[in-house]
C-alpha atoms as a PDB file:
ATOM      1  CA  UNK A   1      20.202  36.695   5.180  1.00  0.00           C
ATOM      2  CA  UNK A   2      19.227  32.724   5.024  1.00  0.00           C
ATOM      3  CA  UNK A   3      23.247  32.026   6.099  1.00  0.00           C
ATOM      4  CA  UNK A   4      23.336  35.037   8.693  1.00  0.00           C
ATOM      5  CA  UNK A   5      20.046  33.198  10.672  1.00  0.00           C
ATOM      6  CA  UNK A   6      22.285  30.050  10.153  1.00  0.00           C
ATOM      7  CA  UNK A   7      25.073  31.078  12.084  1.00  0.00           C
ATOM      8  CA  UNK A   8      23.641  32.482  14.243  1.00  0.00           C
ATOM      9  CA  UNK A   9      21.568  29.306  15.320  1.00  0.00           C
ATOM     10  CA  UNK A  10      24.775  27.219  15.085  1.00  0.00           C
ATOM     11  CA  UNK A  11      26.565  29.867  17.622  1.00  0.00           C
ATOM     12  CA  UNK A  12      23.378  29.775  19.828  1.00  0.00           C
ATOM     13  CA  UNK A  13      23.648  25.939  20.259  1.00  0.00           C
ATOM     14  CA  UNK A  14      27.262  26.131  20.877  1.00  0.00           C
ATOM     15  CA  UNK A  15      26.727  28.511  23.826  1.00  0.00           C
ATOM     16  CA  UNK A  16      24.058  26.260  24.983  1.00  0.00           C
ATOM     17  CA  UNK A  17      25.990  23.485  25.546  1.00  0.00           C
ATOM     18  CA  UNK A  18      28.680  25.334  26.804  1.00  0.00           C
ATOM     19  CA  UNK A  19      26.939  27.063  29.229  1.00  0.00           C
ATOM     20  CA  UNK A  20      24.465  23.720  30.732  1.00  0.00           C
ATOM     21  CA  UNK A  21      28.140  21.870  30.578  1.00  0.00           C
ATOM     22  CA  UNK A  22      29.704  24.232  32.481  1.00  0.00           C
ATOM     23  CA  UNK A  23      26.354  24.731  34.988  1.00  0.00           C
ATOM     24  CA  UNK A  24      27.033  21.317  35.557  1.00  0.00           C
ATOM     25  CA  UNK A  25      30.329  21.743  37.288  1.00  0.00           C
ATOM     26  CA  UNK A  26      29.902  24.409  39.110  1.00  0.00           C
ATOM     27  CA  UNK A  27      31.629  28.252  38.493  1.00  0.00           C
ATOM     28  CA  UNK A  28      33.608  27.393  42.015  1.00  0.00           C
ATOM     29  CA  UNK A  29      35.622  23.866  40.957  1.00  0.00           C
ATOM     30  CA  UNK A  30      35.642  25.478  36.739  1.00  0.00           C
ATOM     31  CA  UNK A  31      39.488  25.249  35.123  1.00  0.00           C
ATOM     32  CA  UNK A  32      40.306  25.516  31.611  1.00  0.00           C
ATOM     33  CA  UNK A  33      40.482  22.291  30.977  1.00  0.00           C
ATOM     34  CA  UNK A  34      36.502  22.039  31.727  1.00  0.00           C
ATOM     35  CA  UNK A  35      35.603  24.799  29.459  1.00  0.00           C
ATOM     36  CA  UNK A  36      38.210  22.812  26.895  1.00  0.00           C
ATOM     37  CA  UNK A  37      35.749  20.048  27.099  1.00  0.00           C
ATOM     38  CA  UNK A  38      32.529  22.050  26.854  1.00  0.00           C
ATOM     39  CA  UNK A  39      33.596  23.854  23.733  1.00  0.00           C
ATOM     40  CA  UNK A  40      34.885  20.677  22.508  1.00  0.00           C
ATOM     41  CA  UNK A  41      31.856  18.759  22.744  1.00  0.00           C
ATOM     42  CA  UNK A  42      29.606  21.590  21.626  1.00  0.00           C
ATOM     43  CA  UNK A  43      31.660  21.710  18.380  1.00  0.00           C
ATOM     44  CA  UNK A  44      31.420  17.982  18.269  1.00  0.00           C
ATOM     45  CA  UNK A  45      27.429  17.980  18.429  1.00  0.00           C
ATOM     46  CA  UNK A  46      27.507  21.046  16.024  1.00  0.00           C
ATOM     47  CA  UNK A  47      29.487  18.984  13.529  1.00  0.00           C
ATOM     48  CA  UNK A  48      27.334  15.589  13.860  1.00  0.00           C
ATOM     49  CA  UNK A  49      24.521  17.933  13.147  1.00  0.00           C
ATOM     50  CA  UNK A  50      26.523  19.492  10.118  1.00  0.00           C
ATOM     51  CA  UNK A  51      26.956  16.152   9.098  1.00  0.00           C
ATOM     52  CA  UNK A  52      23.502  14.877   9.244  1.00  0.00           C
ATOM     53  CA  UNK A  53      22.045  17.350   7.509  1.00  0.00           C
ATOM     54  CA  UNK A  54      24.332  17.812   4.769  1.00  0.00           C
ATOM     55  CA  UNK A  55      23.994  13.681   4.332  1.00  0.00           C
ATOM     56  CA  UNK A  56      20.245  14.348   4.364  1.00  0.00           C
ATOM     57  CA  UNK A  57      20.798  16.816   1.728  1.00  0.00           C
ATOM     58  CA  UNK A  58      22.945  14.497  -0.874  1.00  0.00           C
ATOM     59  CA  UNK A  59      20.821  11.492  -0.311  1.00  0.00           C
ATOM     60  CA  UNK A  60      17.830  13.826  -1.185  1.00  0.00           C
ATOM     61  CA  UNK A  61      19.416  14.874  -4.281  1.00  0.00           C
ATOM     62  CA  UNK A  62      20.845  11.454  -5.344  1.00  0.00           C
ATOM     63  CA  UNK A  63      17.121   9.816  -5.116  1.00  0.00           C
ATOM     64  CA  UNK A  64      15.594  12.926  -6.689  1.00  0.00           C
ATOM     65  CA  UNK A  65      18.197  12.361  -9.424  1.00  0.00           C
ATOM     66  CA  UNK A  66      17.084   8.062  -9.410  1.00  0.00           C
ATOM     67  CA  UNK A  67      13.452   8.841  -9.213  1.00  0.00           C
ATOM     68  CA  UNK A  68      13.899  11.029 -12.446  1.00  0.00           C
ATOM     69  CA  UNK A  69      15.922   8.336 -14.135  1.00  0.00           C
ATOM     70  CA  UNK A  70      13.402   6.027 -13.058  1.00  0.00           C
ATOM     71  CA  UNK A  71      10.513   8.013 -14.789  1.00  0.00           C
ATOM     72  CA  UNK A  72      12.151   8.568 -17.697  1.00  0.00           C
ATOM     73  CA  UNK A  73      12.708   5.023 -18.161  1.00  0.00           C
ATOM     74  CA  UNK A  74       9.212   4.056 -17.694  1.00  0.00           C
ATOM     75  CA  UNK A  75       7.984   6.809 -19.912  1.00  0.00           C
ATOM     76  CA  UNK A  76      10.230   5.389 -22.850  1.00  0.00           C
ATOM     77  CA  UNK A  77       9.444   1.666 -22.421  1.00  0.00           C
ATOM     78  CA  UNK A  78       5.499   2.968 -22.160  1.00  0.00           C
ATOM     79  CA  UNK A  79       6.166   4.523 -25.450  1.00  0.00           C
ATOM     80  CA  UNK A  80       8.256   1.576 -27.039  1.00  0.00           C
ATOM     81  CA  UNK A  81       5.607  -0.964 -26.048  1.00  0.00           C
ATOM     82  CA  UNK A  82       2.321   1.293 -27.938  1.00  0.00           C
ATOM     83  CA  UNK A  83       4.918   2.132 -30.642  1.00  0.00           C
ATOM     84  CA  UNK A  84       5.238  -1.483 -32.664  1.00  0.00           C
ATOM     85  CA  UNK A  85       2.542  -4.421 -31.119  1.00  0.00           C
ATOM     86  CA  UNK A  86       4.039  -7.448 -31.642  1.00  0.00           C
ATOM     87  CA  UNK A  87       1.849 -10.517 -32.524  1.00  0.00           C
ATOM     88  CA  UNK A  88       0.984 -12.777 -29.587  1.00  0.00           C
ATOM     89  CA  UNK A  89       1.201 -16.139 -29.962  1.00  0.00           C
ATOM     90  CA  UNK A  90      -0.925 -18.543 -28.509  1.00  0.00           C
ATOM     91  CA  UNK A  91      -0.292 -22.504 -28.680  1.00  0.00           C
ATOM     92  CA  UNK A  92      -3.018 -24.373 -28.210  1.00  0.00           C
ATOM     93  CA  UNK A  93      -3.392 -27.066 -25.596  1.00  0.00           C
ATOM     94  CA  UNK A  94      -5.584 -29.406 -27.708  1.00  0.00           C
ATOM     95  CA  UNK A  95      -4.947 -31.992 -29.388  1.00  0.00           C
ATOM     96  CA  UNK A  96      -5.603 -31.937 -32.953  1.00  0.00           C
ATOM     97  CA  UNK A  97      -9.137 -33.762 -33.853  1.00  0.00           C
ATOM     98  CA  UNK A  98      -8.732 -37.482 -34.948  1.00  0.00           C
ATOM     99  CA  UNK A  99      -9.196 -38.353 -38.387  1.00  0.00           C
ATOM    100  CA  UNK A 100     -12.711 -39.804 -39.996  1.00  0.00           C
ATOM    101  CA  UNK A 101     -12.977 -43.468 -40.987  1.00  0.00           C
ATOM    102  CA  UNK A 102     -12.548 -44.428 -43.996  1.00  0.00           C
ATOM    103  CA  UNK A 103     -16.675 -45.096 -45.223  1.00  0.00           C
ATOM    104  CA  UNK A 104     -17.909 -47.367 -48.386  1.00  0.00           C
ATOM    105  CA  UNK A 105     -17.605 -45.679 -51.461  1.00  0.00           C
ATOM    106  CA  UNK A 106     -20.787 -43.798 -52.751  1.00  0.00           C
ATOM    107  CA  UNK A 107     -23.262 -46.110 -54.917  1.00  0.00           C
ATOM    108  CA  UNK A 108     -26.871 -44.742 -56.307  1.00  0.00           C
ATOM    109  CA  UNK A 109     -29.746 -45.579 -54.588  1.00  0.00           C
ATOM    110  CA  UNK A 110     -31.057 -49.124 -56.241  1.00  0.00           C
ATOM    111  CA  UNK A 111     -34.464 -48.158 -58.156  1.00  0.00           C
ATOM    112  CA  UNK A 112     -33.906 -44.962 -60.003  1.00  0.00           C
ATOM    113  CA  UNK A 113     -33.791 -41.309 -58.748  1.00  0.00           C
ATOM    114  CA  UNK A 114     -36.806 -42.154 -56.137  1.00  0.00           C
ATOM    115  CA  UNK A 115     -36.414 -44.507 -53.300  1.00  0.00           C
ATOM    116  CA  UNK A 116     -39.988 -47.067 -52.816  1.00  0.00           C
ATOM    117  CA  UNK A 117     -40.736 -48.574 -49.707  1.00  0.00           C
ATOM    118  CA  UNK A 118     -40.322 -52.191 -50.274  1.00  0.00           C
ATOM    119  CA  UNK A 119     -43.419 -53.566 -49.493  1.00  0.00           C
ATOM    120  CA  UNK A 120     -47.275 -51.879 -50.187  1.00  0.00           C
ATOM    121  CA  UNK A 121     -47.842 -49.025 -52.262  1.00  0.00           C
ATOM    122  CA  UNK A 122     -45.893 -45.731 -52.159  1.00  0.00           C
ATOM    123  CA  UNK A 123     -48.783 -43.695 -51.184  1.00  0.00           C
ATOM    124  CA  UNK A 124     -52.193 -45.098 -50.110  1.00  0.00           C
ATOM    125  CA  UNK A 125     -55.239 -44.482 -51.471  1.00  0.00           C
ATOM    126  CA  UNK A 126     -57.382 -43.706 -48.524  1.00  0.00           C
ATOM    127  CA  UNK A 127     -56.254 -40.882 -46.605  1.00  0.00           C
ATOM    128  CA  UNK A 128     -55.987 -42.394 -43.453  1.00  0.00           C
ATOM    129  CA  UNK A 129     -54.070 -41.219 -39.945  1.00  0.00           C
ATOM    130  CA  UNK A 130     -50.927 -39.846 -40.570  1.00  0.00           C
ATOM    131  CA  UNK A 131     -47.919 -39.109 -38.555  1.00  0.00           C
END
């Protein structure tokens, strides 16, 4: 039924532009070589429509066909890339620290295990003010 409303359309247009084509001359000065022409370009305009569409059509299928690829191929590199994380390496833009001096070596403290001021007493004897 879909093909039978297409021909008919197609023969419609045809008969269109035959007939406005023809109009345009005039029924009095018409020959054969006029309606020639008419049908002629009618079929012309019928075919450029033909071939539109049907262009339309494959193009439509061809990036229907991409697009899928295309989705697929995402959809497996999403999955590869959650599948196995790789470590991340980071290098560091620091320098590394300098190292220490070299100090005196380490002697005991001169006067036994408790260090005395070296003048007065320790501890005084008065309590007095203290800081």
């Amino acid at each position: 039924m879909r093909i039978s409303f297409l021909v008919y359309g197609v023969l419609y247009v045809v008969v269109e532009i035959v007939g406005a084509q023809i109009e345009a001359i005039g029924w009095p000065q018409l020959t054969a070589l006029d309606v020639a022409t008419a049908v002629a370009n009618a079929c012309l305009a019928v075919a450029v429509g033909i071939a539109v569409l049907v262009g339309m059509d494959v193009g439509g299928r061809r990036w229907h066909r991409s697009v899928v690829a295309w989705r697929e191929e995402r959809a497996r590199l999403d999955a590869e890339s959650w599948d196995e994380p790789g470590t991340i390496t980071v290098s560091s833009w620091r320098a590394e620290p300098p190292a220490l001096p070299a100090g005196r070596p380490w002697e005991p403290a001169p006067g036994g295990d408790y260090a005395v001021p070296p003048r007065g007493r320790p501890f005084p004897e008065d309590p007095g003010r203290l800081l």
